[in-house]
N, C-alpha and C. Protein backbone atom coordinates (compact mmCIF):
# COMPACT_ATOMS: atom_id res chain seq x y z
N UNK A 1 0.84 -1.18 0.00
CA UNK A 1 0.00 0.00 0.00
C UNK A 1 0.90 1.25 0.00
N UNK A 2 0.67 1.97 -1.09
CA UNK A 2 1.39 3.66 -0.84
C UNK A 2 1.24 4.10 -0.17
N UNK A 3 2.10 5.25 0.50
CA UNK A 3 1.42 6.58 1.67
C UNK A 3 -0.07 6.96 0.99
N UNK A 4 0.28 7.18 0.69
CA UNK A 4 -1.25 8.04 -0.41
C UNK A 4 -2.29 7.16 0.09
N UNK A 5 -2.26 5.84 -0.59
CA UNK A 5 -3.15 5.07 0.23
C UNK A 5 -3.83 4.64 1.22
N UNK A 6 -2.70 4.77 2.44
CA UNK A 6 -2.38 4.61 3.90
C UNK A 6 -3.02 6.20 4.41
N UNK A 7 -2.40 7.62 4.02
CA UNK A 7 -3.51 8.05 4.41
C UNK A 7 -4.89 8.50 3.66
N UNK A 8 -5.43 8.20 3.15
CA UNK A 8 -6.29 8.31 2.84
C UNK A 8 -7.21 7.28 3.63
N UNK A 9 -7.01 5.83 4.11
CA UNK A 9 -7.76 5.17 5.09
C UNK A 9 -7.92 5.54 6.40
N UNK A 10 -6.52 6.41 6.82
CA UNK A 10 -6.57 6.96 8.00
C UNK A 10 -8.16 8.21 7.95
N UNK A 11 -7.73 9.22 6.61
CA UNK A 11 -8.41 9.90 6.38
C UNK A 11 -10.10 9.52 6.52
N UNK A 12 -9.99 8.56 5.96
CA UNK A 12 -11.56 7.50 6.10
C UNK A 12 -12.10 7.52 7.19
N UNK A 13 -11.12 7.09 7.81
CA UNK A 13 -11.59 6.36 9.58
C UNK A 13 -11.59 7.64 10.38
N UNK A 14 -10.65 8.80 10.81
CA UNK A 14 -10.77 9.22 11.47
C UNK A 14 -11.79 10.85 11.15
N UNK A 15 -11.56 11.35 9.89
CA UNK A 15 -12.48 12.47 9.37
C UNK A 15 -13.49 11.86 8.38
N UNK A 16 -13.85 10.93 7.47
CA UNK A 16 -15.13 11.12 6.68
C UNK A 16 -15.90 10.19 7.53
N UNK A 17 -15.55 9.59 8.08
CA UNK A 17 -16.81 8.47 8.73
C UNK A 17 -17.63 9.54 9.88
N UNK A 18 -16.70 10.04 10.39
CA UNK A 18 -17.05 11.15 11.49
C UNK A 18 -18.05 12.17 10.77
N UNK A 19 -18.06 12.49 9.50
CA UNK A 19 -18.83 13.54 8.79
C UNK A 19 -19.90 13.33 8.41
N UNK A 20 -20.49 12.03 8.32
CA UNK A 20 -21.70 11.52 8.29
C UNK A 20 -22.81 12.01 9.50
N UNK A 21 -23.37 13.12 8.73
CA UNK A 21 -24.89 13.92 9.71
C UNK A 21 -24.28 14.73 9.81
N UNK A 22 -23.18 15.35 9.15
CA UNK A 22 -23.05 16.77 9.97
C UNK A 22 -22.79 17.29 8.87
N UNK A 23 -21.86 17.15 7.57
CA UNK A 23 -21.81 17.97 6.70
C UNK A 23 -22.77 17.29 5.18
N UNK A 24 -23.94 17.84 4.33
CA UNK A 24 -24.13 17.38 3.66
C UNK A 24 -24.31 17.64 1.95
N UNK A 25 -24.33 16.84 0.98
CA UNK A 25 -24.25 17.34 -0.46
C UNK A 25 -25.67 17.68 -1.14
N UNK A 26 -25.62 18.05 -1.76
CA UNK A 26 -26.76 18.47 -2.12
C UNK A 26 -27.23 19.31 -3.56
N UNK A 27 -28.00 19.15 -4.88
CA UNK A 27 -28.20 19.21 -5.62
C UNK A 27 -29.02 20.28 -6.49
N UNK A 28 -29.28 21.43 -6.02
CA UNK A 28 -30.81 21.76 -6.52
C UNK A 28 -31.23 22.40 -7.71
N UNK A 29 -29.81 22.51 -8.28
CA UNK A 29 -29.79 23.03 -10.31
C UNK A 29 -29.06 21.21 -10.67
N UNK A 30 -29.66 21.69 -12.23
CA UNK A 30 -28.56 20.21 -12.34
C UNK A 30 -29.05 20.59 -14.75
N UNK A 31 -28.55 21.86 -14.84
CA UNK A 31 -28.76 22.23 -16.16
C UNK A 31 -27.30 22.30 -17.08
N UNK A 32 -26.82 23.07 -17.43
CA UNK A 32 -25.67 23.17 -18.21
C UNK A 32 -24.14 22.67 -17.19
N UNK A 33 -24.74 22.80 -16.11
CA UNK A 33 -23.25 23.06 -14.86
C UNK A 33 -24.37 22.15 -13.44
N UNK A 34 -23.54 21.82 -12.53
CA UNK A 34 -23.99 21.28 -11.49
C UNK A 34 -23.05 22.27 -10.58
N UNK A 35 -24.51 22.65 -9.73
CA UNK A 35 -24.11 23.22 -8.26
C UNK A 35 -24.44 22.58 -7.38
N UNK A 36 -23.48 22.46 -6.53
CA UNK A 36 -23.39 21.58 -5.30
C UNK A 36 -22.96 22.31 -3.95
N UNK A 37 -24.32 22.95 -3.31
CA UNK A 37 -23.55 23.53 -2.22
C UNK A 37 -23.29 22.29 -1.13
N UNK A 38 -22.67 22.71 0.34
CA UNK A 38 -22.43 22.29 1.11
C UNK A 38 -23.14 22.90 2.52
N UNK A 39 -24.20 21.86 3.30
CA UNK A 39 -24.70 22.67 4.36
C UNK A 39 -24.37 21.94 5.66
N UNK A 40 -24.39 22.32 7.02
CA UNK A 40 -24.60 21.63 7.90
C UNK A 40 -25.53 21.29 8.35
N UNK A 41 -25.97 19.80 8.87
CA UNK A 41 -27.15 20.02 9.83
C UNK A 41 -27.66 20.52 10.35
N UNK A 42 -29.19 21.03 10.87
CA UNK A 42 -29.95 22.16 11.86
C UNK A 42 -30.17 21.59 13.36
N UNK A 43 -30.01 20.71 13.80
CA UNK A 43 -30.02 20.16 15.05
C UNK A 43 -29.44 21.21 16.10
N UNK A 44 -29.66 21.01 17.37
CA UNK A 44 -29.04 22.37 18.62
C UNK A 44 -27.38 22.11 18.24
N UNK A 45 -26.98 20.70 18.25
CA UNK A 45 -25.64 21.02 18.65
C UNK A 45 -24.63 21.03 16.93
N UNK A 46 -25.55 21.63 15.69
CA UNK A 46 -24.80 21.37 14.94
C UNK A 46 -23.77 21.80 14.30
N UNK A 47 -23.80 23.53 14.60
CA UNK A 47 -22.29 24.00 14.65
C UNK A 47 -21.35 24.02 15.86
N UNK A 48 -21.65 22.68 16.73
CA UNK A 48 -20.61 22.65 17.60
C UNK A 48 -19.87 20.78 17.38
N UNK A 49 -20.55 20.31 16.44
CA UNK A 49 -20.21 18.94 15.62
C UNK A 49 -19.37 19.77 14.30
N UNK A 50 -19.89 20.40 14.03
CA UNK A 50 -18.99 21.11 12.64
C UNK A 50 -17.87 21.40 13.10
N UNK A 51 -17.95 22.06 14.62
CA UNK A 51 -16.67 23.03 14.75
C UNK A 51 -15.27 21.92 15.38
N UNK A 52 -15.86 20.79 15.84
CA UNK A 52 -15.27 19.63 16.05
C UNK A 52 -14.68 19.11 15.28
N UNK A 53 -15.63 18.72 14.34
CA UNK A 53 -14.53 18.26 13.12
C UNK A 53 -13.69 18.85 12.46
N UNK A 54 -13.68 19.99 12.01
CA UNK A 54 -12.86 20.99 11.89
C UNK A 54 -11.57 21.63 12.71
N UNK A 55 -12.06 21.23 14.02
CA UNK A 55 -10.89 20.82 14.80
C UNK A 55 -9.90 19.50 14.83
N UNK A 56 -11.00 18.80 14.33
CA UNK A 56 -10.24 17.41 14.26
C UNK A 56 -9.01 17.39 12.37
N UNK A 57 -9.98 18.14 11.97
CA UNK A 57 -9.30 18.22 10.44
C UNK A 57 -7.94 18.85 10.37
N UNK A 58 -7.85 19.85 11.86
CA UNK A 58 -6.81 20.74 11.72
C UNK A 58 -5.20 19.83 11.35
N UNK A 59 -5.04 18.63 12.08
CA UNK A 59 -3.69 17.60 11.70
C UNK A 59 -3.82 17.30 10.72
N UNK A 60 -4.53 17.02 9.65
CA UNK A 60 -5.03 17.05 8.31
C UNK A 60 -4.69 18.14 7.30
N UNK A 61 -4.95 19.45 7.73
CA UNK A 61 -4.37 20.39 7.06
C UNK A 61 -3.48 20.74 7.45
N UNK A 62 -2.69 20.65 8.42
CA UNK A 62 -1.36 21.19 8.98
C UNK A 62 0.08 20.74 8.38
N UNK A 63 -0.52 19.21 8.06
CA UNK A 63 0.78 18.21 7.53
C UNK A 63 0.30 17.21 6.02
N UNK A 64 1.60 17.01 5.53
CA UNK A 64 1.17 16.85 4.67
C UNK A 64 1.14 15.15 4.65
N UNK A 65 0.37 14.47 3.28
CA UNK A 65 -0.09 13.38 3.15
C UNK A 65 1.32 12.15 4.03
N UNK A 66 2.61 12.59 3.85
CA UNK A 66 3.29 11.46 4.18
C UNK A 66 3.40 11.45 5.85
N UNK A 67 3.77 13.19 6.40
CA UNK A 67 3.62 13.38 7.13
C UNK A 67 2.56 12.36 8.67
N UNK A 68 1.94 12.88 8.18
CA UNK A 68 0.15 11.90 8.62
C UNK A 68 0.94 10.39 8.93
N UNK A 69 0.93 10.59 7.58
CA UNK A 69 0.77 8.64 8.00
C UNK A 69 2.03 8.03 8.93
N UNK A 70 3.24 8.62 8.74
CA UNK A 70 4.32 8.75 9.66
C UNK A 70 3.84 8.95 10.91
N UNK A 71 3.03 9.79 11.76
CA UNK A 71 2.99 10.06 12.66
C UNK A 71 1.72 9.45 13.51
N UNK A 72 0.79 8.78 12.36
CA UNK A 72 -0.16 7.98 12.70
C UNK A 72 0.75 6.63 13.04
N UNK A 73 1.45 6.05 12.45
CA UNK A 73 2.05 4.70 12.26
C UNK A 73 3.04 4.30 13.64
N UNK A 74 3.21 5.73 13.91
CA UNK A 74 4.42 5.83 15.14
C UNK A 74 3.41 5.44 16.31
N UNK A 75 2.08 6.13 16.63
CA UNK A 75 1.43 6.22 17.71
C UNK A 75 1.92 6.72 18.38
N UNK A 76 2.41 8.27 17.99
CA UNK A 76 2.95 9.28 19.04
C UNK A 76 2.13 10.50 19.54
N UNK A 77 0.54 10.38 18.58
CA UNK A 77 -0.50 11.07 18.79
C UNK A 77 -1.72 10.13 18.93
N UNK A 78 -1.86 10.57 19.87
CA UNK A 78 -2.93 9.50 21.42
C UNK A 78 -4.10 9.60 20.67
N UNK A 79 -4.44 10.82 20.28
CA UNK A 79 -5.88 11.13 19.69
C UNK A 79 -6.24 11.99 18.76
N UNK A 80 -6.87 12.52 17.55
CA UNK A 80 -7.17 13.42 17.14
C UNK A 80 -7.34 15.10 17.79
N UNK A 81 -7.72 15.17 18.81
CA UNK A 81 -7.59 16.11 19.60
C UNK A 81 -6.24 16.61 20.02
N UNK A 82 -5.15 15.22 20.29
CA UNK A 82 -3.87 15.63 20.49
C UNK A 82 -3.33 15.68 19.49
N UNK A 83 -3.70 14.88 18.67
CA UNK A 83 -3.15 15.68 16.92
C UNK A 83 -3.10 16.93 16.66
N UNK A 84 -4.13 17.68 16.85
CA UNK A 84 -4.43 19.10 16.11
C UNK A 84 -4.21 20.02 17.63
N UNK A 85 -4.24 19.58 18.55
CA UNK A 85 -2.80 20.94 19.45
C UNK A 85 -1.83 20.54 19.22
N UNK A 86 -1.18 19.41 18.59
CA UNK A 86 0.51 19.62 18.06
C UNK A 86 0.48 20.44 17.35
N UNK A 87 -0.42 20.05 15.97
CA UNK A 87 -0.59 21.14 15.15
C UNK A 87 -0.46 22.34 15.02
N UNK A 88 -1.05 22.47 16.22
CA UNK A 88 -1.67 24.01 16.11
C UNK A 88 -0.51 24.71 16.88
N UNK A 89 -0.10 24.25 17.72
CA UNK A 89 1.38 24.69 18.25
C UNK A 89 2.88 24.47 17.10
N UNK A 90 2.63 23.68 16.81
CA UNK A 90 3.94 23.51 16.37
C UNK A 90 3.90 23.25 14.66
N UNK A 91 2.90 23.91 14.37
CA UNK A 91 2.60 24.82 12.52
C UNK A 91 2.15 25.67 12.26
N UNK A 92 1.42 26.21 13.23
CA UNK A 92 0.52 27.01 12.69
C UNK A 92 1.15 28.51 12.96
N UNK A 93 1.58 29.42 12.21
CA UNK A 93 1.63 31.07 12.84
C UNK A 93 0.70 31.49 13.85
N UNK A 94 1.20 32.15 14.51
CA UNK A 94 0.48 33.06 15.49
C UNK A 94 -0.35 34.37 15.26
N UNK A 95 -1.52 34.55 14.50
CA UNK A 95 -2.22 35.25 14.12
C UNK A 95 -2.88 36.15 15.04
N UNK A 96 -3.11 37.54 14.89
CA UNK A 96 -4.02 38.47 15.48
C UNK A 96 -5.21 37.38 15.32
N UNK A 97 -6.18 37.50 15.96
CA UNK A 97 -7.37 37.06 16.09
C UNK A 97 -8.18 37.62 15.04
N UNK A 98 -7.95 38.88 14.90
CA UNK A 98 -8.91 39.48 13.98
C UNK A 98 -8.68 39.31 12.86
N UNK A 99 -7.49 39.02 12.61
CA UNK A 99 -7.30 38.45 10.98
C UNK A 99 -6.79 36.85 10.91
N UNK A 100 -6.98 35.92 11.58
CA UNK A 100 -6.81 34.42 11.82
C UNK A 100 -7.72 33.66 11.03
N UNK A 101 -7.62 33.73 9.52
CA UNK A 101 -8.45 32.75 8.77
C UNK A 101 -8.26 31.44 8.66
N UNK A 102 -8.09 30.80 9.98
CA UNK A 102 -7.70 29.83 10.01
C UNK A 102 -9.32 28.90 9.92
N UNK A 103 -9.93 29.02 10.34
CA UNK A 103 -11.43 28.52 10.39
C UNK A 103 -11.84 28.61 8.93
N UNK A 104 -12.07 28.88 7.83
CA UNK A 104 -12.35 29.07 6.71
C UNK A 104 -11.31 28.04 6.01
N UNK A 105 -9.88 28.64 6.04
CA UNK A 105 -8.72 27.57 5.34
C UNK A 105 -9.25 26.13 5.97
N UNK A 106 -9.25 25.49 7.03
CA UNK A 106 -10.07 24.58 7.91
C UNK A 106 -11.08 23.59 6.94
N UNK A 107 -12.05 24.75 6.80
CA UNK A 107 -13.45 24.39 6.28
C UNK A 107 -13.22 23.86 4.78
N UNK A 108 -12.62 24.84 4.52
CA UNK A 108 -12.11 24.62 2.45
C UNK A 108 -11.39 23.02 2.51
N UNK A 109 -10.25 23.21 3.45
CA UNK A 109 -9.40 21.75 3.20
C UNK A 109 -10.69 20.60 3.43
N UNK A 110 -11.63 20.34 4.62
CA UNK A 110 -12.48 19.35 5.07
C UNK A 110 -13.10 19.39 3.77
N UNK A 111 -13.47 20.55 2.94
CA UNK A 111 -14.75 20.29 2.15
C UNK A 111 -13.91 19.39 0.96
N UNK A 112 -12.78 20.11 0.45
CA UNK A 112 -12.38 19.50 -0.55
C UNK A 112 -11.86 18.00 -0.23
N UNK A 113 -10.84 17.95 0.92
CA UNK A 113 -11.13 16.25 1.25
C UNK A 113 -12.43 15.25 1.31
N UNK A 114 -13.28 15.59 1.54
CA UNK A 114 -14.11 14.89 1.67
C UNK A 114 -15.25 15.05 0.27
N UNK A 115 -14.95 15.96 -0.55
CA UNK A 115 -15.56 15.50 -1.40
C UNK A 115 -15.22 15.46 -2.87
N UNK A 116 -13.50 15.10 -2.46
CA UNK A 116 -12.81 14.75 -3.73
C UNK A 116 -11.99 13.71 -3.47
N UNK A 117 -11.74 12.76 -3.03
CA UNK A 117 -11.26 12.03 -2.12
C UNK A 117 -9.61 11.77 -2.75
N UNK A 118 -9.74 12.56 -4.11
CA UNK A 118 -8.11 12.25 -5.03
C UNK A 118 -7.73 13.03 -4.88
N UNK A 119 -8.13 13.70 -3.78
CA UNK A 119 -7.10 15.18 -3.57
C UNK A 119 -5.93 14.86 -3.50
N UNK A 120 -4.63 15.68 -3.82
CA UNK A 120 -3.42 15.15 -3.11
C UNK A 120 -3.21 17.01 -3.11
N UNK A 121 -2.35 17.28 -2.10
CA UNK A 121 -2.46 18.61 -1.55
C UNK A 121 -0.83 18.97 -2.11
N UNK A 122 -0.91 19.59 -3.32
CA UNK A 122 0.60 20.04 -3.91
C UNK A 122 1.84 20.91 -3.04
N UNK A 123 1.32 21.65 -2.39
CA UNK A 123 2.04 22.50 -0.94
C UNK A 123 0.41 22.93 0.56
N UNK A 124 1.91 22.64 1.38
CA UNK A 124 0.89 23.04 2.04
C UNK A 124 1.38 24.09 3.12
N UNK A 125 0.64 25.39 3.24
CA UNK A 125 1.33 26.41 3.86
C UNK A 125 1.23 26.98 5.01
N UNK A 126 1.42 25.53 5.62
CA UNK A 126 1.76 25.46 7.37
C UNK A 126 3.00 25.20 7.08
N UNK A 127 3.92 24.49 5.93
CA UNK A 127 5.11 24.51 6.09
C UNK A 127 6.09 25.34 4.99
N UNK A 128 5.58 25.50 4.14
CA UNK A 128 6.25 26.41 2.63
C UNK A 128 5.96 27.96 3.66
N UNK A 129 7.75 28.31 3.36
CA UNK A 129 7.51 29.75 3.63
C UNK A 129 8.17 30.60 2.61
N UNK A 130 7.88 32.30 3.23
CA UNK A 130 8.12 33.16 2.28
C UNK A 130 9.33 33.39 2.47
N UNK A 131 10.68 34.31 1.84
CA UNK A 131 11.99 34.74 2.41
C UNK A 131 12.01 35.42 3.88
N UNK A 132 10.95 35.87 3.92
CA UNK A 132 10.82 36.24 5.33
C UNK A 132 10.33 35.31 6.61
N UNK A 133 10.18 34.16 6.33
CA UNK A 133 9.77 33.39 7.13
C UNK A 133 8.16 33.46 7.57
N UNK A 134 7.56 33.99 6.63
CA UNK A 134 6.34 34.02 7.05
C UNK A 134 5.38 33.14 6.14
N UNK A 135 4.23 32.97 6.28
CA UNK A 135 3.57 31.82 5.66
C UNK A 135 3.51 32.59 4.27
N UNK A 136 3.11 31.80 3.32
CA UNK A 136 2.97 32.12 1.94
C UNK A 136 1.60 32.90 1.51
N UNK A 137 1.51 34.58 1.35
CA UNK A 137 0.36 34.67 1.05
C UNK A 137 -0.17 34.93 -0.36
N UNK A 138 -1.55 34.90 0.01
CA UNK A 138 -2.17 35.00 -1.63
C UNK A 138 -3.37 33.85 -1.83
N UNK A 139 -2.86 32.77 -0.92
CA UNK A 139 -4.05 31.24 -1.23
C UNK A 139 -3.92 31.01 0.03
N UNK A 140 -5.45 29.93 0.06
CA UNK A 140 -5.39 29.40 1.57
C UNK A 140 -4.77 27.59 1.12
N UNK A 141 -5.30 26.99 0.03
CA UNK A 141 -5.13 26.25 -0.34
C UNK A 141 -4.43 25.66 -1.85
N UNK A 142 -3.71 25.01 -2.22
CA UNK A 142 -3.73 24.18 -3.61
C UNK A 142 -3.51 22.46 -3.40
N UNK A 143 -4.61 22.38 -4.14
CA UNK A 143 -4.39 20.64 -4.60
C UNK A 143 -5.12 20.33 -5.98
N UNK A 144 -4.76 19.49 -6.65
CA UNK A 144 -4.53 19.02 -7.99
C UNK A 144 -5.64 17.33 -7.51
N UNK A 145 -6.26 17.55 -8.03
CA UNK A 145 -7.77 16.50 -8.01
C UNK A 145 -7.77 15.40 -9.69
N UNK A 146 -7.90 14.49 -9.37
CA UNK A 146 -8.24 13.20 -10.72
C UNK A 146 -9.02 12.37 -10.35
N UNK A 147 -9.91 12.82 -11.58
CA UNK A 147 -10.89 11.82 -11.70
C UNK A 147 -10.58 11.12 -13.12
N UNK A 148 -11.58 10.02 -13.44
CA UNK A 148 -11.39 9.34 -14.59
C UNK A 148 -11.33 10.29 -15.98
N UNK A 149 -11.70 11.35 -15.59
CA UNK A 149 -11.35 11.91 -16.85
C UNK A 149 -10.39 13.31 -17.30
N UNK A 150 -10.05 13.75 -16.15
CA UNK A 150 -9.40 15.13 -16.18
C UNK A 150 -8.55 15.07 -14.48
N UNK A 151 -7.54 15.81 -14.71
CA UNK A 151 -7.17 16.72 -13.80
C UNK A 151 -7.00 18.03 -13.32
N UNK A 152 -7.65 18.21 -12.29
CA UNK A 152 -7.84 19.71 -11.70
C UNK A 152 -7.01 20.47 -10.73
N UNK A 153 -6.49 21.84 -11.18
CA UNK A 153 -6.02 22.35 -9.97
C UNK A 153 -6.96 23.56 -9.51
N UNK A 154 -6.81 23.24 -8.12
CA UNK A 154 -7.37 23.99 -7.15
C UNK A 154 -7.03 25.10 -6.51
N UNK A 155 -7.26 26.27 -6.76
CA UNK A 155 -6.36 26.95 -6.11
C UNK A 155 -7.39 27.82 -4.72
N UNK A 156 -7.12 27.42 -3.56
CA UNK A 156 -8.66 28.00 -2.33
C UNK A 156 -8.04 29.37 -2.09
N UNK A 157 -9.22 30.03 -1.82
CA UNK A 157 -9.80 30.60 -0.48
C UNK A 157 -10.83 30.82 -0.17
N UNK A 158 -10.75 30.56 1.65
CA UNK A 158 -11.40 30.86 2.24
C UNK A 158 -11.83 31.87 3.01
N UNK A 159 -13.16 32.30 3.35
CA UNK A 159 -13.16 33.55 4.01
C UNK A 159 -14.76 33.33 4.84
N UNK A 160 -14.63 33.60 6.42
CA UNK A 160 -15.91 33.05 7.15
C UNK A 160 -16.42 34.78 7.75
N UNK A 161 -17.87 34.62 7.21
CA UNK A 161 -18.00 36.09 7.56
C UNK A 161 -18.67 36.22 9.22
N UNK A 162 -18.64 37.02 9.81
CA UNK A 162 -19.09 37.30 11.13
C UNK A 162 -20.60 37.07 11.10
N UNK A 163 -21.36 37.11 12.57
CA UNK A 163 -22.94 36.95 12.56
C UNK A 163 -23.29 38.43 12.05
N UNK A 164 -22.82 39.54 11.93
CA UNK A 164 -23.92 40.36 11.60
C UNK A 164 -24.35 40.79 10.40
């Protein structure tokens, strides 16, 4: 089995099985182009299952595909939860709060993992930096997607707007 392979089962087991009832697909044009938004469940606790997984996704987006599976294989991270405060300590910049799009970049990586499953994530910029040592700006995301008939690059962002 390849890394690629290896995580992507990890990926299975520990984020898409978990996403079942909380994030869902959905259809409601289907003419020249298909739109497919993405909603969460309406239940009391359902943006606090969203915001979970999204926490849980954070070791997911932090590191990259070989990464993962290295550090899954070791059993040097007890749990998903202790996954993503390594993470988050020891990748992530230290952002003002008010400009910390980290919740959006988050959301983009979960959506596109889970509903492209050939993602493979070309850089990822918790670790690519600029000459200045700062994260790379301009994108939140790139990954390059195949399906049976084409390949796609992706280039994200994300952006989560406030309640008012």
């Amino acid at each position: 089995m390849t890394h690629y392979e290896e995580y992507r089962e990890i990926f299975e087991k520990e984020i898409f099985q978990k996403s079942k009832g909380i994030i869902f697909e959905f259809s409601p044009l289907n003419e020249t182009y298909t739109y497919k938004p993405y909603c969460h469940g309406l239940s009391d606790d359902s943006v606090e299952k969203l915001g979970e997984l999204m926490r849980y996704n954070l070791f997911f987006y932090c590191f990259g595909e070989d990464e993962v599976v290295e550090h899954y294989k070791k059993g040097d991270l007890l749990s998903l939860q202790a996954a993503s405060k390594y993470a988050y300590i020891n990748r992530l910049p230290h952002r003002l709060p008010d400009s910390d799009g980290l919740p959006g970049e988050v959301l983009l990586d979960l959506l596109i993992e889970l509903y492209n499953p050939n993602a493979y994530k070309l850089s990822v910029r918790t670790i690519l930096r600029q000459d200045d040592n700062n994260e790379i700006k301009g994108y939140d995301l790139t990954y390059f997607t195949k399906d049976s008939t084409e390949i796609s690059l992706w280039l994200g962002q994300a952006k989560l707007g406030s309640k008012e």
